[in-house]
C-alpha atoms as a PDB file:
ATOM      1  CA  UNK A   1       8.744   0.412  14.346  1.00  0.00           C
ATOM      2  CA  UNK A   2       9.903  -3.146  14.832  1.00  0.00           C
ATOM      3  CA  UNK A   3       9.366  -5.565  12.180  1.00  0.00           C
ATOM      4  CA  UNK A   4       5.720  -7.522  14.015  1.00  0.00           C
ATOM      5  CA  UNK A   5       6.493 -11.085  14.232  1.00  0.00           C
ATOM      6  CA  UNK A   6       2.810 -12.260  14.324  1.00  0.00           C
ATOM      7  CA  UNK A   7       0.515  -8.806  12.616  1.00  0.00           C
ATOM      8  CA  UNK A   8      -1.962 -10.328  10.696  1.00  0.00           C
ATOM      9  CA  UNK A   9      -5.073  -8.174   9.650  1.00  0.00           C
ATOM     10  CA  UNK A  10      -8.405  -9.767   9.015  1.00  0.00           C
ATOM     11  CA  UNK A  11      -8.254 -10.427   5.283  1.00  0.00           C
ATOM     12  CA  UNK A  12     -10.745  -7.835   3.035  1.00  0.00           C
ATOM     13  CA  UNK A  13     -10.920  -9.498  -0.297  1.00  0.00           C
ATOM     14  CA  UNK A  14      -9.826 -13.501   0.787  1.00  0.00           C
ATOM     15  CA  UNK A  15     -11.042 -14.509  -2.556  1.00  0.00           C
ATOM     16  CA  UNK A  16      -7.982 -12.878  -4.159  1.00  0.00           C
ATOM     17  CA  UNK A  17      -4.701 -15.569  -3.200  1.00  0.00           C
ATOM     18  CA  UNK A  18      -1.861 -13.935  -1.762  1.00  0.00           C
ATOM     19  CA  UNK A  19       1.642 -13.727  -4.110  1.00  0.00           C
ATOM     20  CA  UNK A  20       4.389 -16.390  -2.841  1.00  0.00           C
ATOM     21  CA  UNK A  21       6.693 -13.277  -2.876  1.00  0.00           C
ATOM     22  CA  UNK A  22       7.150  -9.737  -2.799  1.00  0.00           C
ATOM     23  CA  UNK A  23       8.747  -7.848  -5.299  1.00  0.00           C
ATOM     24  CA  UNK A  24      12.023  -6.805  -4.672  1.00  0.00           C
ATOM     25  CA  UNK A  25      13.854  -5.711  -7.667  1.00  0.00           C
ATOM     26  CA  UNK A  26      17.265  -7.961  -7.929  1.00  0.00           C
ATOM     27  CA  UNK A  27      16.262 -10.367  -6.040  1.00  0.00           C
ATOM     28  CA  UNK A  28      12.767 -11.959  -7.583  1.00  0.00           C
ATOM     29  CA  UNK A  29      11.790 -12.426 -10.894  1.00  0.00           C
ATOM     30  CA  UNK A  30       9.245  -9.092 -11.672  1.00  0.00           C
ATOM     31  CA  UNK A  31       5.752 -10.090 -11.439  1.00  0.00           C
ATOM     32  CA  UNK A  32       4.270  -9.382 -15.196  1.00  0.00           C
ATOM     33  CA  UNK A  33       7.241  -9.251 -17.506  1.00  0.00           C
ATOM     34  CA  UNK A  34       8.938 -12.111 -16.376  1.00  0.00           C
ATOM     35  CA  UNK A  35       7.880 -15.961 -17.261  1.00  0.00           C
ATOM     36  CA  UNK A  36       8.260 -16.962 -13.746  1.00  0.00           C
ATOM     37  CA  UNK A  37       6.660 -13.804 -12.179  1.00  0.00           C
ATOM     38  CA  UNK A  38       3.812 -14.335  -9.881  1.00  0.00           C
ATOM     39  CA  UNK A  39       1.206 -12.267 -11.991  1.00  0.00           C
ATOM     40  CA  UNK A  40       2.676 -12.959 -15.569  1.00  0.00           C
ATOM     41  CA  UNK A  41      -0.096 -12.775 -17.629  1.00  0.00           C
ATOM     42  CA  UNK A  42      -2.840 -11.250 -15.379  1.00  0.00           C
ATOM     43  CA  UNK A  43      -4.268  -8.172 -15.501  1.00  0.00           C
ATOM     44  CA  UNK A  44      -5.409  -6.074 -12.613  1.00  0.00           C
ATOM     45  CA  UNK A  45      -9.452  -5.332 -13.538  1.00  0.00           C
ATOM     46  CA  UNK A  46     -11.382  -2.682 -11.926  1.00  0.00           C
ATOM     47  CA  UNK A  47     -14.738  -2.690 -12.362  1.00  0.00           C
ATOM     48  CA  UNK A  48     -16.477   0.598 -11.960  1.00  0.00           C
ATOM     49  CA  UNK A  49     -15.326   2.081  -8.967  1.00  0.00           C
ATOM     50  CA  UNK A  50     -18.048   4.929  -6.705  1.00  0.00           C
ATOM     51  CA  UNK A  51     -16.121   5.885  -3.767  1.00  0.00           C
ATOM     52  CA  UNK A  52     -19.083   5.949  -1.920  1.00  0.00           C
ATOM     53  CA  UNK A  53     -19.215   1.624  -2.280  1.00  0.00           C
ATOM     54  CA  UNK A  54     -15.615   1.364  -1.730  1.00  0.00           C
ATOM     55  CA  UNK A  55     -16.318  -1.621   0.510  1.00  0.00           C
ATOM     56  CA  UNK A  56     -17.241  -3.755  -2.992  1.00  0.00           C
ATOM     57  CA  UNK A  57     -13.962  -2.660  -5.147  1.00  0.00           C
ATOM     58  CA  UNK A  58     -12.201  -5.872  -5.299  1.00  0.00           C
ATOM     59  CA  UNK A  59      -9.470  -3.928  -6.104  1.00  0.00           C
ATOM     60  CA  UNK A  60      -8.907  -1.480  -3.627  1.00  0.00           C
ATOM     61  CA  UNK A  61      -9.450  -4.298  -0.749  1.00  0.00           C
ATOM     62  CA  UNK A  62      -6.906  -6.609  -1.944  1.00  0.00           C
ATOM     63  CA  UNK A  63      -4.614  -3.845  -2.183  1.00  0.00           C
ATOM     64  CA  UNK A  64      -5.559  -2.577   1.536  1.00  0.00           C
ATOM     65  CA  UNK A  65      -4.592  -6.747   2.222  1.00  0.00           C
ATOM     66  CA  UNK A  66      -1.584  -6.895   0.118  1.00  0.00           C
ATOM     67  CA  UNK A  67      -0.161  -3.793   1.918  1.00  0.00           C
ATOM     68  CA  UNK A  68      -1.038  -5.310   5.473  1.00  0.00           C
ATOM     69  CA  UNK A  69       0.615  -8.286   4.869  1.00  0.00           C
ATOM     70  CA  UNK A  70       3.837  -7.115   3.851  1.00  0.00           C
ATOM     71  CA  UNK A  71       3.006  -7.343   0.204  1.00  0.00           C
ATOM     72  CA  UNK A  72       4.188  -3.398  -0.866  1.00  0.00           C
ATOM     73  CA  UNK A  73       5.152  -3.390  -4.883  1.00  0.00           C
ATOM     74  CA  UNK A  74       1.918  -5.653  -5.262  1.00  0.00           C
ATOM     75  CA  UNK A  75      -0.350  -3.816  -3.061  1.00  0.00           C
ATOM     76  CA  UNK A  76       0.862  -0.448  -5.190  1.00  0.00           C
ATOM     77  CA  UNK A  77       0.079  -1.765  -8.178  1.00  0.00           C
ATOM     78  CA  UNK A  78      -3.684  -2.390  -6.873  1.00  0.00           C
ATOM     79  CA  UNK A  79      -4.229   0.591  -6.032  1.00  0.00           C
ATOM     80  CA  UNK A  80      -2.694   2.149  -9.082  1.00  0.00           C
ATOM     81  CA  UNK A  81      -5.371   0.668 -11.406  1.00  0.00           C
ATOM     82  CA  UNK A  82      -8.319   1.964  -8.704  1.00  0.00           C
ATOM     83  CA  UNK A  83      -6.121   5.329  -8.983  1.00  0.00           C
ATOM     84  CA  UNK A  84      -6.094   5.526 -12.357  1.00  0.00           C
ATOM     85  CA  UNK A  85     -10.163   4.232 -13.150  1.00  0.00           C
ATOM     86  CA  UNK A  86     -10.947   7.625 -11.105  1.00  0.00           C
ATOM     87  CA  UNK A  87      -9.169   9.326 -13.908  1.00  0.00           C
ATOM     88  CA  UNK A  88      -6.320  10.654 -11.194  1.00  0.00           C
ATOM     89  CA  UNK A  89      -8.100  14.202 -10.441  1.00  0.00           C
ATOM     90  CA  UNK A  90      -9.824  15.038  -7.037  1.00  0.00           C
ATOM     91  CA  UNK A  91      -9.792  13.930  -3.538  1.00  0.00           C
ATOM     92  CA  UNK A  92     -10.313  10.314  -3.394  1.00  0.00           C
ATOM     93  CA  UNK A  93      -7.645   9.922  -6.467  1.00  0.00           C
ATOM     94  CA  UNK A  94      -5.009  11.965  -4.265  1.00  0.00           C
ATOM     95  CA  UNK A  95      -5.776   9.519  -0.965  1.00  0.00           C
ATOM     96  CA  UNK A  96      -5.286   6.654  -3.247  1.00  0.00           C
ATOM     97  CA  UNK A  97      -2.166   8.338  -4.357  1.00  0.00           C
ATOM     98  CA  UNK A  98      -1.076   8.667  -0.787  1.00  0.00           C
ATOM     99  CA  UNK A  99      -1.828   4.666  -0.432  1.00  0.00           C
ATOM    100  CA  UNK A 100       0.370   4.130  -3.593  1.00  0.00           C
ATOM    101  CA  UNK A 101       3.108   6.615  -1.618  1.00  0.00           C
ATOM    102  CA  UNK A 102       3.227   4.720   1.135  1.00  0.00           C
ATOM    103  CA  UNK A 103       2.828   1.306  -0.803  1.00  0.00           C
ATOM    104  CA  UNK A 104       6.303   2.571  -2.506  1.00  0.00           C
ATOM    105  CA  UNK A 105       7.725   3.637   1.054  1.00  0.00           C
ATOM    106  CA  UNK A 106       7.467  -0.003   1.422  1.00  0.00           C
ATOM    107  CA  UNK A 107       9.267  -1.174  -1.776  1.00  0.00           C
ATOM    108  CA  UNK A 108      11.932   1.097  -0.907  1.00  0.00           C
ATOM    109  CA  UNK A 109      12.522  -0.213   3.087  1.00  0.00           C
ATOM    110  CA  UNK A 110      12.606  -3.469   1.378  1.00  0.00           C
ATOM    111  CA  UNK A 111      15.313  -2.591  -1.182  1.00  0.00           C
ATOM    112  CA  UNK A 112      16.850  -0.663   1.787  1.00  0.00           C
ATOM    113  CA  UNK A 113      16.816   2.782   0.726  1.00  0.00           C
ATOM    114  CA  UNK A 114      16.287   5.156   2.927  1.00  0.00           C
ATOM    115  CA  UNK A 115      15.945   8.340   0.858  1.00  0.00           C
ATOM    116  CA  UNK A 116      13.390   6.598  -0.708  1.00  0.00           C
ATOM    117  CA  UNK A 117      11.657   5.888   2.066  1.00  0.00           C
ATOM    118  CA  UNK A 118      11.587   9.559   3.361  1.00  0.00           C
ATOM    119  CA  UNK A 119      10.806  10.757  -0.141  1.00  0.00           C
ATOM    120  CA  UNK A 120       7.416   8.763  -0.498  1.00  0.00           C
ATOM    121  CA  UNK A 121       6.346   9.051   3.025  1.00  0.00           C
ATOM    122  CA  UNK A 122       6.787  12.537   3.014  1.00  0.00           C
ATOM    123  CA  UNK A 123       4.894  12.800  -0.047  1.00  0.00           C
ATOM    124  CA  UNK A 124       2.373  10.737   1.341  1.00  0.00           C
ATOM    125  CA  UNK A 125       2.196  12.567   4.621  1.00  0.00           C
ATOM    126  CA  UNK A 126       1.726  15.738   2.451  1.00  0.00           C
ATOM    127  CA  UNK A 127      -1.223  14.300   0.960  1.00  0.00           C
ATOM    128  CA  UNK A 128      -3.277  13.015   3.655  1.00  0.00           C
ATOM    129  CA  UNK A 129      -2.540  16.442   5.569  1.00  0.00           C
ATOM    130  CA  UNK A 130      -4.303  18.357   2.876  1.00  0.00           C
ATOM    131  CA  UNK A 131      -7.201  15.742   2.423  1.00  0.00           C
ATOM    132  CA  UNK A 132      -7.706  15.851   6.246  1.00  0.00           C
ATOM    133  CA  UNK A 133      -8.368  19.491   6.196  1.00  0.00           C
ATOM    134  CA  UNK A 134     -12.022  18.682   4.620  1.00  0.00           C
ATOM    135  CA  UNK A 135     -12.248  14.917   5.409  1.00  0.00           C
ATOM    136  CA  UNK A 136     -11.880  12.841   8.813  1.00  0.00           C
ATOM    137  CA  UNK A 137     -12.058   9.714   6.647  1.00  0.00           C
ATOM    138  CA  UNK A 138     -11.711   8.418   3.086  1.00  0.00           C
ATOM    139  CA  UNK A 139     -12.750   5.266   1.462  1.00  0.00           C
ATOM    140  CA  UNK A 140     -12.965   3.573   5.066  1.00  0.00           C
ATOM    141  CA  UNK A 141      -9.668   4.693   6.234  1.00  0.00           C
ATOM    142  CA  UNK A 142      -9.275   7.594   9.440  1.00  0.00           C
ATOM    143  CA  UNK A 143      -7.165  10.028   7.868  1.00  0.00           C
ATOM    144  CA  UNK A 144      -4.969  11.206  11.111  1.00  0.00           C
ATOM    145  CA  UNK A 145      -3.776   7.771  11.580  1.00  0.00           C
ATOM    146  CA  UNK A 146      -2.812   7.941   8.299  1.00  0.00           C
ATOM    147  CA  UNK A 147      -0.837  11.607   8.574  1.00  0.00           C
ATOM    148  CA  UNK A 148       1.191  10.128  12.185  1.00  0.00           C
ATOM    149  CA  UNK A 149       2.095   6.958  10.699  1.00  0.00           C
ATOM    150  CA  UNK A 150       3.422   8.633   7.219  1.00  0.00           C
ATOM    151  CA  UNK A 151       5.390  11.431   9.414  1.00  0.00           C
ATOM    152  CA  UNK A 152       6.650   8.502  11.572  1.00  0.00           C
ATOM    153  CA  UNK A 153       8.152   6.189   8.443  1.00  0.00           C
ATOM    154  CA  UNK A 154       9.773   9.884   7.470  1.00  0.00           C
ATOM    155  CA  UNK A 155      11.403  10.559  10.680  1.00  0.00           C
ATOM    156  CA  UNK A 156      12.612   6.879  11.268  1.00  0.00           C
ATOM    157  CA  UNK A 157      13.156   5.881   7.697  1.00  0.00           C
ATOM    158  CA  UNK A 158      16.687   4.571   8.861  1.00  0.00           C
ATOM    159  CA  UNK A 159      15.014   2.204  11.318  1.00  0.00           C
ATOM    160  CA  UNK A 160      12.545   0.722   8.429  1.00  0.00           C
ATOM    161  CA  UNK A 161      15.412  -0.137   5.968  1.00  0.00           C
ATOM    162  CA  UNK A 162      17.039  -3.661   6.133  1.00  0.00           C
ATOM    163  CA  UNK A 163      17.810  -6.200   4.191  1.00  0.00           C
ATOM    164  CA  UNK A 164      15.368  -9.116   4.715  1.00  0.00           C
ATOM    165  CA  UNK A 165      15.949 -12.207   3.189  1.00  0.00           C
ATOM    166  CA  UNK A 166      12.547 -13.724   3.999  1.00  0.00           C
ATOM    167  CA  UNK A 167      10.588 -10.607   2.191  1.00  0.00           C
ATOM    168  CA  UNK A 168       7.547 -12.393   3.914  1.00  0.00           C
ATOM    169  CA  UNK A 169       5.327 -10.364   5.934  1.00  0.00           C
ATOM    170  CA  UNK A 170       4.996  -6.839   6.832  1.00  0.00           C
ATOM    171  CA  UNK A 171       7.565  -4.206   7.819  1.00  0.00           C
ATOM    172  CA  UNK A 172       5.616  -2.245  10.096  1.00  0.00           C
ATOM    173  CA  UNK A 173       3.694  -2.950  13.407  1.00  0.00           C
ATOM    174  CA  UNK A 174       0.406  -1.052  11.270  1.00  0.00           C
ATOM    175  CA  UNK A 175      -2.805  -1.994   9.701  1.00  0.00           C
ATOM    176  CA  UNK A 176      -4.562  -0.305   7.475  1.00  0.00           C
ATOM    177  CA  UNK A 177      -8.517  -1.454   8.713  1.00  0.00           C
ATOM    178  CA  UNK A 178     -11.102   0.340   6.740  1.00  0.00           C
ATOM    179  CA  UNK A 179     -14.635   0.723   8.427  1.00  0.00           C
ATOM    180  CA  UNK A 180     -17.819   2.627   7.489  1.00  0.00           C
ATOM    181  CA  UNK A 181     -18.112   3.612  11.203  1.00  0.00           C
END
């Protein structure tokens, strides 16, 4: 699990600019309560999501390109407001939980904390598990990907942690690349 020196995922929702930072708390101003924050002021709006037209949720793609590109507190916070617009109850809300888990499994590597990293992959891992028991896929995402790449951050949590002083670009040599195939 190498930090990938040149991962770049085709882009989802390219409208939507990409921060000039990631959060990392301590070390950048916070994104909405701070003046100088990167989304002061903004909002995150989520239009009416249907799970079944995930591929037109704004939302939920910039979040699947925020996490791809190294962009973990941000791309949690998408998928947080998609989360909670499908009033946090049933399947799809616990696979966007899982996203969020993992999202935060990022935060921590990049504050360096291990047990935190374990905590919300394992979590994560948990969650996909269960949801691939009745589903292969959700919202254009293969679900057994999902499970071997949340059991791998929780086994090698250690090797995900650093300090980076860049905070540019993703941790992980893996792409979340929704299809409807």
């Amino acid at each position: 699990m190498n930090r990938p020196t040149n991962h770049r995922a085709r882009r989802l929702a390219p409208q939507a600019a990409l921060p000039d930072y990631t959060y990392v708390s301590g070390r950048h101003p916070h994104p909405t309560s701070d003046v100088r924050g990167h989304s002061y002021g903004v909002e995150i709006e989520v239009d009416d999501f249907d799970p079944m037209r995930w591929d037109q949720c704004t939302s939920y793609l910039f979040g699947v390109d925020l996490f791809n590109y190294g962009f973990y507190w941000e791309a949690h916070e998408q998928w947080e407001a998609v989360w909670i617009r499908t009033g946090r109850r049933g399947d799809v809300s616990d696979f966007l939980k899982g996203l969020i888990k993992l999202a935060a499994a990022g935060v921590k590597a990049r504050e360096g904390r291990e047990i935190g990293v374990r905590r919300h992959a394992r979590r994560a891992g948990q969650l996909f598990s269960r949801l691939k028991r009745s589903h292969a896929k959700m919202l254009g995402l293969d679900l057994e990907p999902l499970c071997q790449f949340a059991a791998e951050l929780q086994a090698r949590a250690s090797v995900c942690t650093g300090d980076s002083d860049d905070n540019v670009g993703p941790l992980w040599d893996f792409a979340l690349r929704p299809s409807r195939a």
